[in-house]
N, C-alpha and C. Protein backbone atom coordinates (compact mmCIF):
# COMPACT_ATOMS: atom_id res chain seq x y z
N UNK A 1 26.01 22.79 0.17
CA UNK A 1 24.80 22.38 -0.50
C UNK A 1 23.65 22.52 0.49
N UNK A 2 22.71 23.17 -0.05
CA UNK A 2 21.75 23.22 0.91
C UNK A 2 20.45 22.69 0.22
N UNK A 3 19.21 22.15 1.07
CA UNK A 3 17.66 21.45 0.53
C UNK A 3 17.00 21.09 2.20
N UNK A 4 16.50 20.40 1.72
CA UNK A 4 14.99 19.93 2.78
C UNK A 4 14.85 18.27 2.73
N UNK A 5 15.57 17.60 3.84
CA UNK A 5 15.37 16.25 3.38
C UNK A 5 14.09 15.63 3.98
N UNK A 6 13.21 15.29 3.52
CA UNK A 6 11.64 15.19 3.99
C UNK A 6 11.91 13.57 4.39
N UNK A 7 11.48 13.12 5.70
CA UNK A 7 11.36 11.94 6.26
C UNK A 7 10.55 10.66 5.33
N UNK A 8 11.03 10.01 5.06
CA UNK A 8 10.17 8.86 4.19
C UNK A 8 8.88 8.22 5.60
N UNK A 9 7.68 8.32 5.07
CA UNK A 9 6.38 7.74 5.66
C UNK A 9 6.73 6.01 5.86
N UNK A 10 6.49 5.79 7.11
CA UNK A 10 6.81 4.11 6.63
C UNK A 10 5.33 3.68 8.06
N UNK A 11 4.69 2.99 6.64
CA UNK A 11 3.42 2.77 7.22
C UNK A 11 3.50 1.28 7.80
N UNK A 12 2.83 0.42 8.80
CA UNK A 12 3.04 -0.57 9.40
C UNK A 12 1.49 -1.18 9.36
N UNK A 13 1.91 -2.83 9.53
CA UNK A 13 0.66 -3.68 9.37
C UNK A 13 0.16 -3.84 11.13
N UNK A 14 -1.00 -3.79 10.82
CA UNK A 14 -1.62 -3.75 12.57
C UNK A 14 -2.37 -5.18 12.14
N UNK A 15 -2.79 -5.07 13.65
CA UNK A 15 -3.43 -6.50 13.50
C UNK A 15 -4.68 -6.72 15.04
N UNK A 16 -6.02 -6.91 14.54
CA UNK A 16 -7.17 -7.05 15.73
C UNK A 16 -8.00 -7.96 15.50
N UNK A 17 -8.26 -8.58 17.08
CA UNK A 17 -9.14 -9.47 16.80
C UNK A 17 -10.61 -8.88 17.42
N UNK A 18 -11.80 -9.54 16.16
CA UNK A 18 -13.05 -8.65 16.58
C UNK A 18 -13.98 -10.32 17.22
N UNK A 19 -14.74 -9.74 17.60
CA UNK A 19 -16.08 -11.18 17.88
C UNK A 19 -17.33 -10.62 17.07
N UNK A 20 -17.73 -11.73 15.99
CA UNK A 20 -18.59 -11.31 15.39
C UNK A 20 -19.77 -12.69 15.44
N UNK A 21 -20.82 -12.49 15.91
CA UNK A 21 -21.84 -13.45 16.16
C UNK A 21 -21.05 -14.16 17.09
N UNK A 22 -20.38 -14.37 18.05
CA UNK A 22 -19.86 -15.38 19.00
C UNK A 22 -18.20 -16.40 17.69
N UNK A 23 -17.83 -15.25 16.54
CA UNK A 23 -16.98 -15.87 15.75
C UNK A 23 -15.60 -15.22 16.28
N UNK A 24 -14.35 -15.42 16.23
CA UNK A 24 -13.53 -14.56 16.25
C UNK A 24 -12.71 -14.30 14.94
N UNK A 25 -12.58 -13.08 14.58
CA UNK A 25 -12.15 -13.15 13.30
C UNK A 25 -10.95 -11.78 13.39
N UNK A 26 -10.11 -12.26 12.69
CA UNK A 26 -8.72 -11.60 12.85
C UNK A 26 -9.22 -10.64 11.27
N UNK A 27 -8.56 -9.06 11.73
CA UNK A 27 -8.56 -7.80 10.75
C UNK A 27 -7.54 -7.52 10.45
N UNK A 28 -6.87 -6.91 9.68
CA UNK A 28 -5.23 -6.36 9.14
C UNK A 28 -5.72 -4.49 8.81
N UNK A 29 -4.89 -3.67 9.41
CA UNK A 29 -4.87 -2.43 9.36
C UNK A 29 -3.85 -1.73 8.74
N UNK A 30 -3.43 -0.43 8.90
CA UNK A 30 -2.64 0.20 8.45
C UNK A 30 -2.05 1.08 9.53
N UNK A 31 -0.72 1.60 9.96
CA UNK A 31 -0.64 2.38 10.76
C UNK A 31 0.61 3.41 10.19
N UNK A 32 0.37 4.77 10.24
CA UNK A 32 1.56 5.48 9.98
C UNK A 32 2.19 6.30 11.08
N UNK A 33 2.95 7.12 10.75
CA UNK A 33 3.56 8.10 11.96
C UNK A 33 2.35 8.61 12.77
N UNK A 34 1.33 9.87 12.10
CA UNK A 34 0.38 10.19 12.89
C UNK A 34 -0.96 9.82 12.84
N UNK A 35 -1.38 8.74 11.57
CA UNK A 35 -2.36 8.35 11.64
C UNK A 35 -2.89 6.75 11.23
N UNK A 36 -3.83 6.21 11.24
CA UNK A 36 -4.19 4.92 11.70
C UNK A 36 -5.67 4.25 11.26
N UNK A 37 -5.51 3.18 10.44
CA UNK A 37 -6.77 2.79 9.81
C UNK A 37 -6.92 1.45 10.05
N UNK A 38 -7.51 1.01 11.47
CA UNK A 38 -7.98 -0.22 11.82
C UNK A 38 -9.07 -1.52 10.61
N UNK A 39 -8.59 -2.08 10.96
CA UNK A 39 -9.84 -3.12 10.19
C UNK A 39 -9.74 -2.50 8.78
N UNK A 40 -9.08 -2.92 8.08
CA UNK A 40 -8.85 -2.13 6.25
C UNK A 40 -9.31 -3.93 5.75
N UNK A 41 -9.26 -5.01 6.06
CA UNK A 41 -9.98 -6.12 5.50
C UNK A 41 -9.02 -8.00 6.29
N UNK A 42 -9.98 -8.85 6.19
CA UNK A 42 -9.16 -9.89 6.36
C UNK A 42 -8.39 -10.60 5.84
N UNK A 43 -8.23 -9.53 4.79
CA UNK A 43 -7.22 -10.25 3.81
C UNK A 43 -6.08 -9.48 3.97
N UNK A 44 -4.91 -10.59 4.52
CA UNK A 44 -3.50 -9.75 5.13
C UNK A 44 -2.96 -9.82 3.88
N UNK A 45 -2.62 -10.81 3.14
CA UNK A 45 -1.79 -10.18 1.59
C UNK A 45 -2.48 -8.91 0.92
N UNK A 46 -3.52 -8.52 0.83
CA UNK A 46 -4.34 -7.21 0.39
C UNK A 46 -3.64 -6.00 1.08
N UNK A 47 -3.81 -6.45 2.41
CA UNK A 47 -3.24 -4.63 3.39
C UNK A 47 -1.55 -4.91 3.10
N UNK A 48 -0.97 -5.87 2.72
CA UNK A 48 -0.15 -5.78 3.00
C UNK A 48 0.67 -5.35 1.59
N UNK A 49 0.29 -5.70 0.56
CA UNK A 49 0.35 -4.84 -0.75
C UNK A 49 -0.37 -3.32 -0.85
N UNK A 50 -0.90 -2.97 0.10
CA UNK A 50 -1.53 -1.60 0.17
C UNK A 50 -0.10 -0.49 1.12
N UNK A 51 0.30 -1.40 1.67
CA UNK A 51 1.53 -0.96 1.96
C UNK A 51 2.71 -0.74 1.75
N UNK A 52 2.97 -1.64 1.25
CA UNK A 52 4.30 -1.72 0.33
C UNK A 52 3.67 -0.49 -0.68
N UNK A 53 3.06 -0.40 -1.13
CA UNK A 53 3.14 0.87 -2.16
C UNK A 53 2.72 1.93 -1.64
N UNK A 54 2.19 2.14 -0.33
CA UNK A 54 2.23 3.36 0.32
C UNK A 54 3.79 4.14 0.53
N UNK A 55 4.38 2.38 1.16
CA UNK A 55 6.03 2.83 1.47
C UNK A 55 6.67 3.12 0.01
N UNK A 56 6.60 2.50 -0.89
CA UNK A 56 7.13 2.94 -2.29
C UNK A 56 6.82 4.44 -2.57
N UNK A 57 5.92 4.07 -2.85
CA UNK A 57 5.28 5.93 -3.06
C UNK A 57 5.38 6.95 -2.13
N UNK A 58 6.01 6.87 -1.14
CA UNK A 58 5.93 7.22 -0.21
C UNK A 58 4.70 8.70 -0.22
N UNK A 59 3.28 8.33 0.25
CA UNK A 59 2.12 9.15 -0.29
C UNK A 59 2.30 9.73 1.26
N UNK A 60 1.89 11.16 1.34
CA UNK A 60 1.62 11.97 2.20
C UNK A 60 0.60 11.04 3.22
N UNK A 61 0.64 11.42 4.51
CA UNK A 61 -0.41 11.19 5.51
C UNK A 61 -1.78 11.73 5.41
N UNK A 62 -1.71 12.94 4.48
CA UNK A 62 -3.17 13.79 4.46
C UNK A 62 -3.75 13.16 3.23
N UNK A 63 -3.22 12.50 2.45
CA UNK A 63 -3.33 11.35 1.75
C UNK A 63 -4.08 9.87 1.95
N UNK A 64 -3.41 9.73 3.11
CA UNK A 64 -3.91 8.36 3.23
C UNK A 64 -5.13 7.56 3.31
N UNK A 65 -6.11 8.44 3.71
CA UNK A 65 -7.60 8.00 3.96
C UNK A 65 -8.34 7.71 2.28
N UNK A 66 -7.87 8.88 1.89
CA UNK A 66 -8.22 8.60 0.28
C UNK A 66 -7.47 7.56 -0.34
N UNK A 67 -6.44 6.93 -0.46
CA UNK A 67 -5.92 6.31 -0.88
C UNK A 67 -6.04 4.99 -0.20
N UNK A 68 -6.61 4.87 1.04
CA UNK A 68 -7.49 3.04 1.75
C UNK A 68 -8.81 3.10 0.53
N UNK A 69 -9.66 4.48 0.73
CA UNK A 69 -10.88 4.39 0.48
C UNK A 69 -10.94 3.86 -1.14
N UNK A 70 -9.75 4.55 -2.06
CA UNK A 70 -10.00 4.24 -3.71
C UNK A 70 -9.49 2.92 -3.46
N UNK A 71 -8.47 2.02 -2.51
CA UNK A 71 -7.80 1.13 -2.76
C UNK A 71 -9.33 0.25 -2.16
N UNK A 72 -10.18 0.10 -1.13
CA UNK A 72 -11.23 -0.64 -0.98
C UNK A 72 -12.49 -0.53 -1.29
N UNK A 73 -12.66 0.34 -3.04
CA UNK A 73 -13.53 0.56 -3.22
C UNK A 73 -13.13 -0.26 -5.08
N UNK A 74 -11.52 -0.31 -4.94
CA UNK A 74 -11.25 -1.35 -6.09
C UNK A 74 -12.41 -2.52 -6.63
């Protein structure tokens, strides 16, 4: 039997702290194999359902920027 078994994308929750006016405020990101979307919002249940269906769907990497941008423009 022969095919092409294509690697499943498994995207990961990042996590930074910024200083804003002398505040510190914690961000939730996105990170995949080759690429990486800091600060996606402070709401960690949000990125973190943005992920789980990245990993479900498993959506291409050349994908992904479009798919933060329609998901934070919800």
């Amino acid at each position: 039997m022969s095919g092409t078994i294509q690697a499943q994308q498994h995207y990961r929750l990042t996590r930074s702290l910024l200083t804003v006016d002398s505040e510190v405020i914690t961000t939730y990101g996105i990170e995949g194999n080759a690429v990486s979307f800091p600060d996606v919002s402070t709401d960690k249940e949000k990125v973190l359902e943005m992920i789980e269906r990245l990993n479900r769907e498993q959506l291409e990497e050349s994908q992904f920027m479009y798919f933060i941008q329609d998901e934070l423009d919800r």
